[in-house]
C-alpha atoms as a PDB file:
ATOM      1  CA  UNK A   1       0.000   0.000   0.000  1.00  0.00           C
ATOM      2  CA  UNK A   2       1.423   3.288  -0.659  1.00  0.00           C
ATOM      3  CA  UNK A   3       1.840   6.385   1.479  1.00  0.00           C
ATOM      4  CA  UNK A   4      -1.339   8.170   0.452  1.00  0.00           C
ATOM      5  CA  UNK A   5      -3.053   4.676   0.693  1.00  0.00           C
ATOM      6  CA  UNK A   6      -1.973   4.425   4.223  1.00  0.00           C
ATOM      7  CA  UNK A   7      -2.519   8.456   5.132  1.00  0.00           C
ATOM      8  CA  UNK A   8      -6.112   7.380   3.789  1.00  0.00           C
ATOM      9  CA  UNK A   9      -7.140   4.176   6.079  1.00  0.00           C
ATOM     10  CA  UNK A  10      -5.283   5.558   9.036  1.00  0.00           C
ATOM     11  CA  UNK A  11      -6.911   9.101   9.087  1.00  0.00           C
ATOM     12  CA  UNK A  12     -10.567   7.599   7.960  1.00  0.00           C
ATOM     13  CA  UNK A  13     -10.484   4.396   9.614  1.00  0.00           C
ATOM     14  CA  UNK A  14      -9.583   5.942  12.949  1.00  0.00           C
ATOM     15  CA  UNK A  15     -12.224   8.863  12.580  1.00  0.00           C
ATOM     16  CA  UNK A  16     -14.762   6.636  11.109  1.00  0.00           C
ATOM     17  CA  UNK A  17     -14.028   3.488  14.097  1.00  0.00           C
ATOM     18  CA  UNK A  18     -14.698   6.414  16.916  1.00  0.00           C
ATOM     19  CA  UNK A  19     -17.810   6.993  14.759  1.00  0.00           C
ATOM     20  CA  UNK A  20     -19.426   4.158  14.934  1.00  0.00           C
ATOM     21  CA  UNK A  21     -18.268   3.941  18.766  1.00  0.00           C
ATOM     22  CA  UNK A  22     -19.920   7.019  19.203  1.00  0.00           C
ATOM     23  CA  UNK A  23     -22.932   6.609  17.388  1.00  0.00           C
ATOM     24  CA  UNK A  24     -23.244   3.079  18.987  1.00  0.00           C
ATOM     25  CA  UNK A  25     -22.858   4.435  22.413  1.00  0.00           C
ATOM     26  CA  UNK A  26     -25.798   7.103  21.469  1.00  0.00           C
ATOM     27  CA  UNK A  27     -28.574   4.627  20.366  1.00  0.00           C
ATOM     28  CA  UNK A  28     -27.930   2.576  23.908  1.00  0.00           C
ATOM     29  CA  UNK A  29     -30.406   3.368  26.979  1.00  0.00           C
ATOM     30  CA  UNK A  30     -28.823   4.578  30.135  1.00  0.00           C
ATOM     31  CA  UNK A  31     -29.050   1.254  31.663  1.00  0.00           C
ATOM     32  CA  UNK A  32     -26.443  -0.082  29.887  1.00  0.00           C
ATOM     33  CA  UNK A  33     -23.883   2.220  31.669  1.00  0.00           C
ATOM     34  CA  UNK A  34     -20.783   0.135  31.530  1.00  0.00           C
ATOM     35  CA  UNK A  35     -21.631  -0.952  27.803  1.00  0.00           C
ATOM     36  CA  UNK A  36     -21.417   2.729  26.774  1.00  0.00           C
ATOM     37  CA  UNK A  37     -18.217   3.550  29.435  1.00  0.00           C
ATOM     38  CA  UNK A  38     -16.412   0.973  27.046  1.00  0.00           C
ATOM     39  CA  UNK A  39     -18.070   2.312  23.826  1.00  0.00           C
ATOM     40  CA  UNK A  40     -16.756   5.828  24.853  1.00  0.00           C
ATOM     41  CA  UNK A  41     -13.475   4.942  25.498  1.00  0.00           C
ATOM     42  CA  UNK A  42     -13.697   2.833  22.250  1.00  0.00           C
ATOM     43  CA  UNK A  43     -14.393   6.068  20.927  1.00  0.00           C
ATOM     44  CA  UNK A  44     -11.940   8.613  21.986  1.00  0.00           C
ATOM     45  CA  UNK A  45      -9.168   5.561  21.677  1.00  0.00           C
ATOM     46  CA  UNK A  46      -9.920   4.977  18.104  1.00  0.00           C
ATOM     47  CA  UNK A  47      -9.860   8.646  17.485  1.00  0.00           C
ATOM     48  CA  UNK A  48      -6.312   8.506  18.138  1.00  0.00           C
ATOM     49  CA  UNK A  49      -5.222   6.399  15.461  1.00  0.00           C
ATOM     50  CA  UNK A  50      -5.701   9.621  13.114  1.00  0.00           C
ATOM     51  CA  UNK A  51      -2.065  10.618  14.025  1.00  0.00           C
ATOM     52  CA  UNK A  52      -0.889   8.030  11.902  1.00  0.00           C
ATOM     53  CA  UNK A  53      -2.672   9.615   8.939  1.00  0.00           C
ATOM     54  CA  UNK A  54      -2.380  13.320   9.805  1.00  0.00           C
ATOM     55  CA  UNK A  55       0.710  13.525  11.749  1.00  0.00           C
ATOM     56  CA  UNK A  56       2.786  11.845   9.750  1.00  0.00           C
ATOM     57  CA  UNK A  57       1.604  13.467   6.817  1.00  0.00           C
ATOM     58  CA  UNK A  58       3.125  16.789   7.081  1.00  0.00           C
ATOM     59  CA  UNK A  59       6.296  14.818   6.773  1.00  0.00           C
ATOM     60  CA  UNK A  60       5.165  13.338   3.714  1.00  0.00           C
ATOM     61  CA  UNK A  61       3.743  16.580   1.830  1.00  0.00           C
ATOM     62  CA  UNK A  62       5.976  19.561   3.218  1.00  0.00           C
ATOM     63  CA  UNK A  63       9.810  20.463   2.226  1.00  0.00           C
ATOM     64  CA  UNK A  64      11.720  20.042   5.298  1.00  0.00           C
ATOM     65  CA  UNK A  65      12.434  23.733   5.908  1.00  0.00           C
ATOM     66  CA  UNK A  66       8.617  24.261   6.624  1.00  0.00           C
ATOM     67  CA  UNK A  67       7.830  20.969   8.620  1.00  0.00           C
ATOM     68  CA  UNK A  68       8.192  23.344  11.839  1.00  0.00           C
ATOM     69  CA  UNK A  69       6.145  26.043  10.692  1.00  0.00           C
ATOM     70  CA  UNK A  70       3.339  23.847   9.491  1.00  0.00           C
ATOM     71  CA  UNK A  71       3.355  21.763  12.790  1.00  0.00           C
ATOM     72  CA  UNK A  72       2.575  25.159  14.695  1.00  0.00           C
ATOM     73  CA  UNK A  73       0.026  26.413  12.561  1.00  0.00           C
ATOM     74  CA  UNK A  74      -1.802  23.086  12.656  1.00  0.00           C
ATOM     75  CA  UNK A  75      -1.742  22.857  16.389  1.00  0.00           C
ATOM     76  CA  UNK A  76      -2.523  26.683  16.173  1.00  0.00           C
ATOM     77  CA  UNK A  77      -6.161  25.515  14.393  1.00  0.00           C
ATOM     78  CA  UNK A  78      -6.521  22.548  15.910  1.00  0.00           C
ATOM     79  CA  UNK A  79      -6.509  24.533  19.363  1.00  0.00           C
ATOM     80  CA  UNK A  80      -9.187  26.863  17.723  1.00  0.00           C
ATOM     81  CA  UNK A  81     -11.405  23.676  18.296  1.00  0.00           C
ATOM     82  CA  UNK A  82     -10.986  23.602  22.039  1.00  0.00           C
ATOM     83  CA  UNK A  83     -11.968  27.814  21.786  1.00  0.00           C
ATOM     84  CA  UNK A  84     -14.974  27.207  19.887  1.00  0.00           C
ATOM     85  CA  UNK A  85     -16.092  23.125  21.162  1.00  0.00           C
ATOM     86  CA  UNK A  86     -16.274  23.794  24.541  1.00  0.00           C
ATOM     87  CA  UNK A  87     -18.785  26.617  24.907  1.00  0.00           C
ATOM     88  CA  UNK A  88     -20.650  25.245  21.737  1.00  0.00           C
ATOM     89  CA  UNK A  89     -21.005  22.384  23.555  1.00  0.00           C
ATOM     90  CA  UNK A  90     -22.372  24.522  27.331  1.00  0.00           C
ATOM     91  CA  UNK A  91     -24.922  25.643  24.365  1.00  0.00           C
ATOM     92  CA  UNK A  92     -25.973  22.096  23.543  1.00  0.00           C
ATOM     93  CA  UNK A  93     -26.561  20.674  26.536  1.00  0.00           C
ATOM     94  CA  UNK A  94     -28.149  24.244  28.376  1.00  0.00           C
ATOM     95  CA  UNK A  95     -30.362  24.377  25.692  1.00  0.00           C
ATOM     96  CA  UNK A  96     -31.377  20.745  25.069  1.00  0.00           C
ATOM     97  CA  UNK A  97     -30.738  19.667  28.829  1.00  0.00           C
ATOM     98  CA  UNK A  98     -29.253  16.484  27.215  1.00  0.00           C
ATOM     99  CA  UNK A  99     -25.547  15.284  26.861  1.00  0.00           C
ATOM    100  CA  UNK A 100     -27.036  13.292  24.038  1.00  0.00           C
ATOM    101  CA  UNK A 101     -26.523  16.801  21.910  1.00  0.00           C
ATOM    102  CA  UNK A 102     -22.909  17.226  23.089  1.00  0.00           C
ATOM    103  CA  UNK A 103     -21.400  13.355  21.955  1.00  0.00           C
ATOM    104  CA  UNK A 104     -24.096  13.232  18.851  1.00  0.00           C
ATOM    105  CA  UNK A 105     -21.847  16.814  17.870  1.00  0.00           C
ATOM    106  CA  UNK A 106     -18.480  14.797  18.908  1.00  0.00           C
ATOM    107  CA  UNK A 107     -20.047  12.099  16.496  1.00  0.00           C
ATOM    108  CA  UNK A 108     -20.739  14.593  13.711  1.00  0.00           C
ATOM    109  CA  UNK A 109     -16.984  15.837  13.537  1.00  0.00           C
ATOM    110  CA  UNK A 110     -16.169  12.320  13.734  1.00  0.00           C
ATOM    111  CA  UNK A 111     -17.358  11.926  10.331  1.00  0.00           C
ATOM    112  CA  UNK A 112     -16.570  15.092   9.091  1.00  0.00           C
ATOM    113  CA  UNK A 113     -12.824  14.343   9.509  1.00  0.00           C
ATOM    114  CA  UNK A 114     -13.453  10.748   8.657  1.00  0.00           C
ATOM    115  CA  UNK A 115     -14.634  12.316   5.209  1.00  0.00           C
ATOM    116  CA  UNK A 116     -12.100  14.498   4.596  1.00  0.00           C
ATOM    117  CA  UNK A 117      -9.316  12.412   5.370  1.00  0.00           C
ATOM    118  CA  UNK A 118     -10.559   9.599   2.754  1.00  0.00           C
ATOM    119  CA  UNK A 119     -11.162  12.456   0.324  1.00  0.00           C
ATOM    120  CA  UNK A 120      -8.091  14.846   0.760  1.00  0.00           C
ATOM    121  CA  UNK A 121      -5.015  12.905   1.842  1.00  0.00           C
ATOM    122  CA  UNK A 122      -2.252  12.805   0.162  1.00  0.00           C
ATOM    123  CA  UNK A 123       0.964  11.656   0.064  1.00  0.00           C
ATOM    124  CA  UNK A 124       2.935  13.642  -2.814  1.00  0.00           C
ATOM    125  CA  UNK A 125       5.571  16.123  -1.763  1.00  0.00           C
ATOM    126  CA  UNK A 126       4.526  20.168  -2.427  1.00  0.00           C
ATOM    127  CA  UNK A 127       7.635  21.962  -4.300  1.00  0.00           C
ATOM    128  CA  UNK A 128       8.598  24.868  -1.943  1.00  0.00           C
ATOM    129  CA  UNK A 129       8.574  27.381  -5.048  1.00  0.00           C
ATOM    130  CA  UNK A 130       4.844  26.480  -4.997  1.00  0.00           C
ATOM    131  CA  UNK A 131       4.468  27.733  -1.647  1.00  0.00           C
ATOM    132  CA  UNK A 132       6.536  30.769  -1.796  1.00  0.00           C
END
């Protein structure tokens, strides 16, 4: 398999496993309270075999002067998340007095970035006189 192959399964495998996790722990009943701890660490685990796809492919696509600078401005928007998530999500649940709205919007960007990942990675190294 090549590198874009790999970028591919990693990055929308791991976003589309915590998914289904997610979505599965949504349709259970309250009951089932250790079935959905397990499905929710399922979940967030999963979600963590992205960095296989996305990590490692700023190696893969940026010249090595500018692996540095692109690592900081992706953890720069990636932080913008935690900005933006966390009062989104005090809105969710304040105004639908359910946490079901808060993980069924974790479950959402879980395919969102499951999507992209399958439909944008790639693996092919960007000239710097294209960047500059």
């Amino acid at each position: 398999m090549k590198n874009a192959g790999v970028r591919r399964l990693m990055g929308g495998g791991g976003y589309g496993l915590a998914a289904i996790f997610m979505l599965l722990f949504l349709s259970m009943t309250p009951e089932y309270h250790q079935s959905k701890a397990v499905l929710l660490t399922l979940a967030l685990g999963s979600s963590a075999i992205t960095a296989a796809g996305h990590e490692a492919n700023k190696l893969d696509v940026a010249p090595p002067a500018l692996i540095g600078l692109l690592q900081g401005i992706s953890n720069t928007i990636a932080a913008f998340g935690g900005v933006v998530g966390i009062p989104f999500a005090a809105f969710l649940y304040e105004r639908y007095h359910t946490w079901t709205s808060v993980f069924g919007m974790l479950a959402i960007i879980y395919i969102i970035g499951g999507v992209t990942a399958l439909l944008f990675a790639r693996s092919k190294r960007i000239p710097l006189v294209e960047l500059i």
